[in-house]
PDB file of N, CA and C in Angstrom:
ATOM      1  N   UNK A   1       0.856  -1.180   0.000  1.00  0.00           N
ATOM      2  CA  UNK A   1       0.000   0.000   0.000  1.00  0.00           C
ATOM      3  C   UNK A   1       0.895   1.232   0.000  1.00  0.00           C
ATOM      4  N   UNK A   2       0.814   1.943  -1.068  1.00  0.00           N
ATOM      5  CA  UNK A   2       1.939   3.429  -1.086  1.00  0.00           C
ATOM      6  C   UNK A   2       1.092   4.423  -0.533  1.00  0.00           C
ATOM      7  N   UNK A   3      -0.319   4.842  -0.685  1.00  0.00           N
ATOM      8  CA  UNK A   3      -0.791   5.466   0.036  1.00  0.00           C
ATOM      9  C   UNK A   3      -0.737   5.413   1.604  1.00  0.00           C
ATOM     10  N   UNK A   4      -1.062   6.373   2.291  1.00  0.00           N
ATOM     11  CA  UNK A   4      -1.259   6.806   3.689  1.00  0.00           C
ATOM     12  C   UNK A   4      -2.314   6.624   3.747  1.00  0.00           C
ATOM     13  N   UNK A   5      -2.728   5.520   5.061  1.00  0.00           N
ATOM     14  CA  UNK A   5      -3.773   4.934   5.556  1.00  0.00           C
ATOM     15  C   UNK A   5      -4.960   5.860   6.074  1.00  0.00           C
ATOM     16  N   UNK A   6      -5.855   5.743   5.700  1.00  0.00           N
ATOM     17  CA  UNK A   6      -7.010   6.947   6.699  1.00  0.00           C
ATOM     18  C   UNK A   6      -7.305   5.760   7.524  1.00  0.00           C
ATOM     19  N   UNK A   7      -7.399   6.910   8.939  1.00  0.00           N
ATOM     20  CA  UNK A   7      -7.517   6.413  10.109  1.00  0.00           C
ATOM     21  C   UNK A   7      -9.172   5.924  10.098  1.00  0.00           C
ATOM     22  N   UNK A   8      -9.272   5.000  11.033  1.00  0.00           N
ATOM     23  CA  UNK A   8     -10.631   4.460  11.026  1.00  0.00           C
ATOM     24  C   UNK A   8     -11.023   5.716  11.550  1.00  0.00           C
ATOM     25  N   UNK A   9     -10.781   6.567  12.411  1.00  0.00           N
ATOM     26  CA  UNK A   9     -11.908   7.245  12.931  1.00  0.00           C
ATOM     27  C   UNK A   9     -12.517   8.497  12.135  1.00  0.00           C
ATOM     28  N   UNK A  10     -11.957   8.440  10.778  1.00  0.00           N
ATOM     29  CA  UNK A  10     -12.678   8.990   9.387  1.00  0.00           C
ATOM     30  C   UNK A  10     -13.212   8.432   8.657  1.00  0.00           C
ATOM     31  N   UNK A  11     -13.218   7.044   8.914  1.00  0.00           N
ATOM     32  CA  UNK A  11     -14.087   6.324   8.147  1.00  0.00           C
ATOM     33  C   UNK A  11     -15.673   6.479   8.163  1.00  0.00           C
ATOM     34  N   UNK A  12     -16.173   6.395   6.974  1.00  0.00           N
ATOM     35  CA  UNK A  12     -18.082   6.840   7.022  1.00  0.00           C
ATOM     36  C   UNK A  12     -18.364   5.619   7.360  1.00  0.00           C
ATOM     37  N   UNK A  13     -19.985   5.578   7.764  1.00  0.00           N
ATOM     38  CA  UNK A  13     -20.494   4.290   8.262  1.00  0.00           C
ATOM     39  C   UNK A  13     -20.283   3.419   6.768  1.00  0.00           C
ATOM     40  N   UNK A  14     -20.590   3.949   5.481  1.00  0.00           N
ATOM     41  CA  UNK A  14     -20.595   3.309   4.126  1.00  0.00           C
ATOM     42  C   UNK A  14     -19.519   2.477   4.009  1.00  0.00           C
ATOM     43  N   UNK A  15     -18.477   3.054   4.495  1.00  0.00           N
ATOM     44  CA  UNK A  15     -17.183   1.890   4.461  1.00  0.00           C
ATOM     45  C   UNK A  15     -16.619   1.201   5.272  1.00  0.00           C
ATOM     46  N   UNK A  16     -16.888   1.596   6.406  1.00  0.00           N
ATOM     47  CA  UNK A  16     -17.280   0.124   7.651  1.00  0.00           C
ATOM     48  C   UNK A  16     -17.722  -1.477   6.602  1.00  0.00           C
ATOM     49  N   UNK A  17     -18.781  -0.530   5.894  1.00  0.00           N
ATOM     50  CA  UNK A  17     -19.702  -1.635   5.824  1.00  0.00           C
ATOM     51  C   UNK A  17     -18.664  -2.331   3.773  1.00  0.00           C
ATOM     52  N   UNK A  18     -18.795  -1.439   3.687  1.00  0.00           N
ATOM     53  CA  UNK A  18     -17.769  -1.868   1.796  1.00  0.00           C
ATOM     54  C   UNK A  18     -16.293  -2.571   2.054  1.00  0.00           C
ATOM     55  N   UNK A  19     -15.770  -1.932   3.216  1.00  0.00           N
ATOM     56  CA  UNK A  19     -14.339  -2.758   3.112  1.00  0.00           C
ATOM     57  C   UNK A  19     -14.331  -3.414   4.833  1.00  0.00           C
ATOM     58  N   UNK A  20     -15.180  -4.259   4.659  1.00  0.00           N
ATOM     59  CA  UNK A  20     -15.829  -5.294   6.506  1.00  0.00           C
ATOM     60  C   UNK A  20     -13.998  -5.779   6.429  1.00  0.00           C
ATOM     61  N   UNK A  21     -13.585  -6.921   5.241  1.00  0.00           N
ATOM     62  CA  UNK A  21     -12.821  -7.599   5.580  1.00  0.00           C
ATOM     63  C   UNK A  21     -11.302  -7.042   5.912  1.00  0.00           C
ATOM     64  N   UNK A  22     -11.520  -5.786   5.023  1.00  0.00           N
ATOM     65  CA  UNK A  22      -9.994  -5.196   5.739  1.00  0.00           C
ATOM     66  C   UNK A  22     -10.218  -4.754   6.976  1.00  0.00           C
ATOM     67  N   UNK A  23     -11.198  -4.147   7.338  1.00  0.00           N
ATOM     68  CA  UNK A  23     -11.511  -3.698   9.127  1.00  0.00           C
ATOM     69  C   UNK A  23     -11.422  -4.767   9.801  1.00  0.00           C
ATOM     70  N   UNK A  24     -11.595  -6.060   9.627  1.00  0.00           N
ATOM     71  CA  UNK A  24     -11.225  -7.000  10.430  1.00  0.00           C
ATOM     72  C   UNK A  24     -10.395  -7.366  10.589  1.00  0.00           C
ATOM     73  N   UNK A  25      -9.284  -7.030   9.684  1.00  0.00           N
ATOM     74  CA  UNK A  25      -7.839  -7.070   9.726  1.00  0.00           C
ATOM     75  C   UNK A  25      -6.906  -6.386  10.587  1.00  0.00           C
ATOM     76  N   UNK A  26      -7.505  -4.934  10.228  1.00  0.00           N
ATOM     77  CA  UNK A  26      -7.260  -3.650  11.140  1.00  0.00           C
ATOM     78  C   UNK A  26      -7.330  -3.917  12.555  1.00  0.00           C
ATOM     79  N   UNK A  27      -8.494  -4.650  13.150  1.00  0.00           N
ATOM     80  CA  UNK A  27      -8.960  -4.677  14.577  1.00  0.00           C
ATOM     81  C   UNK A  27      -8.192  -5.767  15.487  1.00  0.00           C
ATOM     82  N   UNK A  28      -8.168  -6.777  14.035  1.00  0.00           N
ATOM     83  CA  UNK A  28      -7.934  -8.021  14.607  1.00  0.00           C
ATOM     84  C   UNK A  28      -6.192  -7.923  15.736  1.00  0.00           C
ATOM     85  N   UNK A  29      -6.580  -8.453  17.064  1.00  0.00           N
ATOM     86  CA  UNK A  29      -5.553  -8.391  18.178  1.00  0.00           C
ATOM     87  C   UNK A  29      -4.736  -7.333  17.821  1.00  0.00           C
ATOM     88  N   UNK A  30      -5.737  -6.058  18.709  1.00  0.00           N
ATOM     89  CA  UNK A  30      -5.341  -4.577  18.960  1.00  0.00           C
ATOM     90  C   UNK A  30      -4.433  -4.095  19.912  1.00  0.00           C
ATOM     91  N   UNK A  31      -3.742  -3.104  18.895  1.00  0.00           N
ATOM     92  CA  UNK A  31      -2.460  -2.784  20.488  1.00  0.00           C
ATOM     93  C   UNK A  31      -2.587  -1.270  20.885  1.00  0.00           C
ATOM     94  N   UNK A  32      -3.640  -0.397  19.934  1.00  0.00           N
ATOM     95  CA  UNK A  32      -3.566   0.532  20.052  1.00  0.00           C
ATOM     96  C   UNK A  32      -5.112   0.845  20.369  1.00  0.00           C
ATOM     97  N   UNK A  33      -5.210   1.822  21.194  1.00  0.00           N
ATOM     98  CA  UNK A  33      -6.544   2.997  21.253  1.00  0.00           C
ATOM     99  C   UNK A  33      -6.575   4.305  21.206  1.00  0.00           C
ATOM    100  N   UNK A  34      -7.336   4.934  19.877  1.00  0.00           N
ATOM    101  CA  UNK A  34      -7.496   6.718  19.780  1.00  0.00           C
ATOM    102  C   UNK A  34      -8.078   7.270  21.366  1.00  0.00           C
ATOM    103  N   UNK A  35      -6.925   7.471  21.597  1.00  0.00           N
ATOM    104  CA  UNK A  35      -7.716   8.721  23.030  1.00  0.00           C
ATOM    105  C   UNK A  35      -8.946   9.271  22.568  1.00  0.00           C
ATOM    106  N   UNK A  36      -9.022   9.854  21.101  1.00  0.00           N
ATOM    107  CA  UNK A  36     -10.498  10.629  20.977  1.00  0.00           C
ATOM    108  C   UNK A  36     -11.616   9.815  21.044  1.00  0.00           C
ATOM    109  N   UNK A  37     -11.635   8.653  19.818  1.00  0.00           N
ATOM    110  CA  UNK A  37     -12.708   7.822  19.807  1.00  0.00           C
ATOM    111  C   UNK A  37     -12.996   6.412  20.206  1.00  0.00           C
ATOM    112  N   UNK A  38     -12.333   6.532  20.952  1.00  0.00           N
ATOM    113  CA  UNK A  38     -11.944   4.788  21.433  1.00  0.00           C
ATOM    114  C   UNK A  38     -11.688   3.705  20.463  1.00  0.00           C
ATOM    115  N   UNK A  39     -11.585   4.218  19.409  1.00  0.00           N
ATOM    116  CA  UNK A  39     -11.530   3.126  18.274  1.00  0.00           C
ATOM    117  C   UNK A  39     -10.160   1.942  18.359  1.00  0.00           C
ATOM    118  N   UNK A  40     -10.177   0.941  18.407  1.00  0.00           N
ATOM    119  CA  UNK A  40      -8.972   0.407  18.647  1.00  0.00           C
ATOM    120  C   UNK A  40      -8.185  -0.412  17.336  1.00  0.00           C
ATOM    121  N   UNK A  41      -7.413  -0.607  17.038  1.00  0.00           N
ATOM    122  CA  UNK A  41      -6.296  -1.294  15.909  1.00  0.00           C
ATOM    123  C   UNK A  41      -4.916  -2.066  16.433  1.00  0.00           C
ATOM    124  N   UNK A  42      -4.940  -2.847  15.354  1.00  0.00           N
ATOM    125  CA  UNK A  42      -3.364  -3.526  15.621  1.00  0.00           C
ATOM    126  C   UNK A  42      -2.222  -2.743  15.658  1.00  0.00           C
ATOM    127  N   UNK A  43      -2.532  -1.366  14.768  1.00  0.00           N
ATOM    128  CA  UNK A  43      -1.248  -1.043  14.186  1.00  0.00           C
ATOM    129  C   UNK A  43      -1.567   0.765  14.516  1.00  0.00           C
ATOM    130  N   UNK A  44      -1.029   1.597  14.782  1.00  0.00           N
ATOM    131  CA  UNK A  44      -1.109   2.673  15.185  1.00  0.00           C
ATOM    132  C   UNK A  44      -1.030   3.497  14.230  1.00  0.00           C
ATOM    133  N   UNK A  45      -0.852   3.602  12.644  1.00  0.00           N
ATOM    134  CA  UNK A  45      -1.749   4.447  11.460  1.00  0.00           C
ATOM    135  C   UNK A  45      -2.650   4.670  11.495  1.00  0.00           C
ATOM    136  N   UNK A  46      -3.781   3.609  11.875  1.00  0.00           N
ATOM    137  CA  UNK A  46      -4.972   3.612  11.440  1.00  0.00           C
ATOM    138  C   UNK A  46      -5.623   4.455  12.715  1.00  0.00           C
ATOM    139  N   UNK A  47      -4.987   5.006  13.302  1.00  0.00           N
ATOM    140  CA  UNK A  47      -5.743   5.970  14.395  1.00  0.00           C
ATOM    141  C   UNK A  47      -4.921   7.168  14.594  1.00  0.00           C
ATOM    142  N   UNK A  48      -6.108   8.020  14.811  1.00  0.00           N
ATOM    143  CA  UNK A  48      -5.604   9.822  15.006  1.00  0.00           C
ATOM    144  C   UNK A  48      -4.937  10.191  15.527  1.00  0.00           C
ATOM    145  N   UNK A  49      -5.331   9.464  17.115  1.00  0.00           N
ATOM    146  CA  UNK A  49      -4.631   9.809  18.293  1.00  0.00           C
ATOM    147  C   UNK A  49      -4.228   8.791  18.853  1.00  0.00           C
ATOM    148  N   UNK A  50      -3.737   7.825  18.306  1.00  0.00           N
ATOM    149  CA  UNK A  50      -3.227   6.342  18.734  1.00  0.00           C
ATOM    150  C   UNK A  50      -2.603   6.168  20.159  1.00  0.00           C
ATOM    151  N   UNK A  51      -2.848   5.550  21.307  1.00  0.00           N
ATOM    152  CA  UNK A  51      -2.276   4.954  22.296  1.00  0.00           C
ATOM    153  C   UNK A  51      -1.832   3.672  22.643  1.00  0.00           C
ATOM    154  N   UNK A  52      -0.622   3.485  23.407  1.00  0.00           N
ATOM    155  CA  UNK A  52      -0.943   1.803  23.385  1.00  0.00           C
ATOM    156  C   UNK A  52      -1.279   1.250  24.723  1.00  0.00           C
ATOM    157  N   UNK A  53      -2.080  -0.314  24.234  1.00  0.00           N
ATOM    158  CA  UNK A  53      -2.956  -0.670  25.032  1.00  0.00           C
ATOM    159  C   UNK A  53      -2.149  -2.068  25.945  1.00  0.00           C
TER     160      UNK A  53
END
């Protein structure tokens, strides 16, 4: 992937739902949580304000 990842917590509900299997990828055994939205990920791109968990 050469692009820069948008963080899940810009993601619209529309692509939750269009790209399920990469979000399950994303989530799958999380090390990180956005302080803003609690959203959690494996990998700390995919969040704004990434923390680790």
């Amino acid at each position: 992937m050469g692009e820069k990842a948008k963080p899940l917590c810009n993601w619209s509900k529309g692509q939750y739902v269009k790209q399920l299997e990469e979000l399950k990828q994303i989530v799958a055994d999380p090390r990180f949580v956005c302080r803003d939205c609690g959203r959690a990920a494996h990998e700390k791109k995919w969040l704004c304000k990434p923390v680790r968990i």
